[in-house]
Protein backbone atom coordinates (compact mmCIF):
# COMPACT_ATOMS: atom_id res chain seq x y z
CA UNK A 1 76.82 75.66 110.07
CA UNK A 2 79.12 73.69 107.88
CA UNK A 3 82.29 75.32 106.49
CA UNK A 4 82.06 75.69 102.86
CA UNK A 5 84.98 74.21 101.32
CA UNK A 6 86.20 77.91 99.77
CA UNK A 7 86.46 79.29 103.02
CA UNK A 8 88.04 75.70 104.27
CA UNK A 9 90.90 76.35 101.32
CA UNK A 10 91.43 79.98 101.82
CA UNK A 11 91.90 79.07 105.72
CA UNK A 12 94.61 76.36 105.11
CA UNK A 13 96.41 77.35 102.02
CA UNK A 14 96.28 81.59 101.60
CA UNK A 15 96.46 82.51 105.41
CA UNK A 16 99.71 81.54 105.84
CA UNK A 17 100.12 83.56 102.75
CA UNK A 18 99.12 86.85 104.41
CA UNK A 19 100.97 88.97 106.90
CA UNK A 20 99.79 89.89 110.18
CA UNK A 21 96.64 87.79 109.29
CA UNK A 22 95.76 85.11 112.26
CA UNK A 23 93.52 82.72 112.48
CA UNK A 24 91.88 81.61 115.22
CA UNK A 25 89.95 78.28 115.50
CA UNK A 26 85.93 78.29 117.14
CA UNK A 27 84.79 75.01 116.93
CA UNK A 28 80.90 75.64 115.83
CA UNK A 29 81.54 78.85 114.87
CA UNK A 30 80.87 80.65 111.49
CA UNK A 31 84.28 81.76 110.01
CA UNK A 32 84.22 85.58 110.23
CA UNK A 33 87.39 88.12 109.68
CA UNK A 34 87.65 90.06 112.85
CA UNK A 35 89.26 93.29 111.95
CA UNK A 36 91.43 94.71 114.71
CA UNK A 37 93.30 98.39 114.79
CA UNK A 38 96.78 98.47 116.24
CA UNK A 39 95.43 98.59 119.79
CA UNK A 40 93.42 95.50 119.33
CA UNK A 41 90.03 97.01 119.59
CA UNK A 42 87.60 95.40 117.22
CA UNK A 43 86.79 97.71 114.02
CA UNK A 44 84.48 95.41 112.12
CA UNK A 45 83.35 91.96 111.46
CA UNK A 46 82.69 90.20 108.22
CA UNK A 47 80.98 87.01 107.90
CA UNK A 48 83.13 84.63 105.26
CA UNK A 49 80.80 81.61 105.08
CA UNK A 50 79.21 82.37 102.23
CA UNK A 51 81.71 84.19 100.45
CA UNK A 52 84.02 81.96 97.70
CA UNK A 53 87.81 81.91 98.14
CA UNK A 54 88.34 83.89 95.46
CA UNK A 55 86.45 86.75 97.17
CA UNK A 56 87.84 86.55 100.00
CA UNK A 57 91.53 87.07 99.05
CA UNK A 58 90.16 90.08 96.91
CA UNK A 59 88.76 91.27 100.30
CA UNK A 60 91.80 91.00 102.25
CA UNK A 61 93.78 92.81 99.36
CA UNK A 62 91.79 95.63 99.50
CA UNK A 63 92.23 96.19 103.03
CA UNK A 64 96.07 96.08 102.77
CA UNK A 65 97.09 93.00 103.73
CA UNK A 66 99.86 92.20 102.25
CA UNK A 67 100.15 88.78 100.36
CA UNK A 68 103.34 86.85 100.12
CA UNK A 69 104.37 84.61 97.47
CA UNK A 70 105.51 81.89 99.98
CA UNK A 71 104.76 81.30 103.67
CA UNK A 72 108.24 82.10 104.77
CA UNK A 73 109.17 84.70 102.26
CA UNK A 74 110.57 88.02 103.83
CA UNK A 75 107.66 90.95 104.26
CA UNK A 76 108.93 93.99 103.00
CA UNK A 77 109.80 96.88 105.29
CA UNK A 78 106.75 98.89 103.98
CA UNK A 79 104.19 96.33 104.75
CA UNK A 80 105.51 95.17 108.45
CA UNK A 81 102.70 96.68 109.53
CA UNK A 82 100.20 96.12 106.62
CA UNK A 83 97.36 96.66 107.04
CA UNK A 84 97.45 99.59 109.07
CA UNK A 85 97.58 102.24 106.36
CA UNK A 86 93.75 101.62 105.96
CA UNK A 87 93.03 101.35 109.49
CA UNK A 88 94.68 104.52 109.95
CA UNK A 89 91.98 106.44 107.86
CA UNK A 90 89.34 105.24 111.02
CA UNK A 91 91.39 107.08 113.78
CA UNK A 92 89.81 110.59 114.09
CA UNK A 93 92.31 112.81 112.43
CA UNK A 94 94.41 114.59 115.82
CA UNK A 95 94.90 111.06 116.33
CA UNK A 96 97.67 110.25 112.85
CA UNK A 97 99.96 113.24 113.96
CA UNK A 98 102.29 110.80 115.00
CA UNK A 99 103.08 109.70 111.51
CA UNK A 100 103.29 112.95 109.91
CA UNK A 101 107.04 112.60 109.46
CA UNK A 102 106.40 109.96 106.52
CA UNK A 103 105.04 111.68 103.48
CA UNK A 104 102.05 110.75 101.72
CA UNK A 105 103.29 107.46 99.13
CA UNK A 106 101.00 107.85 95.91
CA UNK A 107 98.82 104.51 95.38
CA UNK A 108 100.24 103.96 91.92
CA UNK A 109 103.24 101.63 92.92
CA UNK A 110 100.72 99.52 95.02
CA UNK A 111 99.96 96.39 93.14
CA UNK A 112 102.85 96.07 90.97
CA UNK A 113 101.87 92.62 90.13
CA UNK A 114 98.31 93.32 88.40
């Protein structure tokens, strides 16, 4: 299957963009997002081919990964681990106790930037 030049342009110039966001080269292969939790198990694959560019950045956005405005521009401390405030939501809940100690942040200040 042919790579459609959207996906081909998101690839080169917004992954470096995105933090914690790798991408891994299968010659042949259809261009899919692999979502991983924290532990590396696999939580869910998309298929990207025949999504545009545009879509696809939306797509990563709404998961929480966080977008930079450079390649090498610092990550702030909150989204170091972006984007495992959605993945958290999949644990079963006895399994989040461990972050109980930060409080809830309200989604408000999320996308300062819209």
């Amino acid at each position: 299957a042919g790579r459609s030049p959207q996906v081909k342009a998101f690839v080169t110039q917004d992954i470096p963009l995105y933090h914690n966001l790798e991408m891994k080269h299968l010659p042949g292969a259809d261009p899919e997002l692999v979502l991983l939790s924290h532990r590396y198990e696999e939580l869910e694959r998309i298929p990207l081919s025949d999504m545009t560019r545009e879509e696809i950045n939306q797509l990563l956005q709404e998961l929480g990964f966080y977008r930079k405005e450079m390649p090498d521009a610092p990550v702030p401390e909150e989204f170091q681990f972006a984007p495992a405030k959605p993945l958290l939501s999949l644990l079963p809940p006895q399994a989040s106790t461990t972050d109980s100690k930060t409080p809830p942040k309200s989604d408000k200040g999320e996308h300062p930037d819209l």
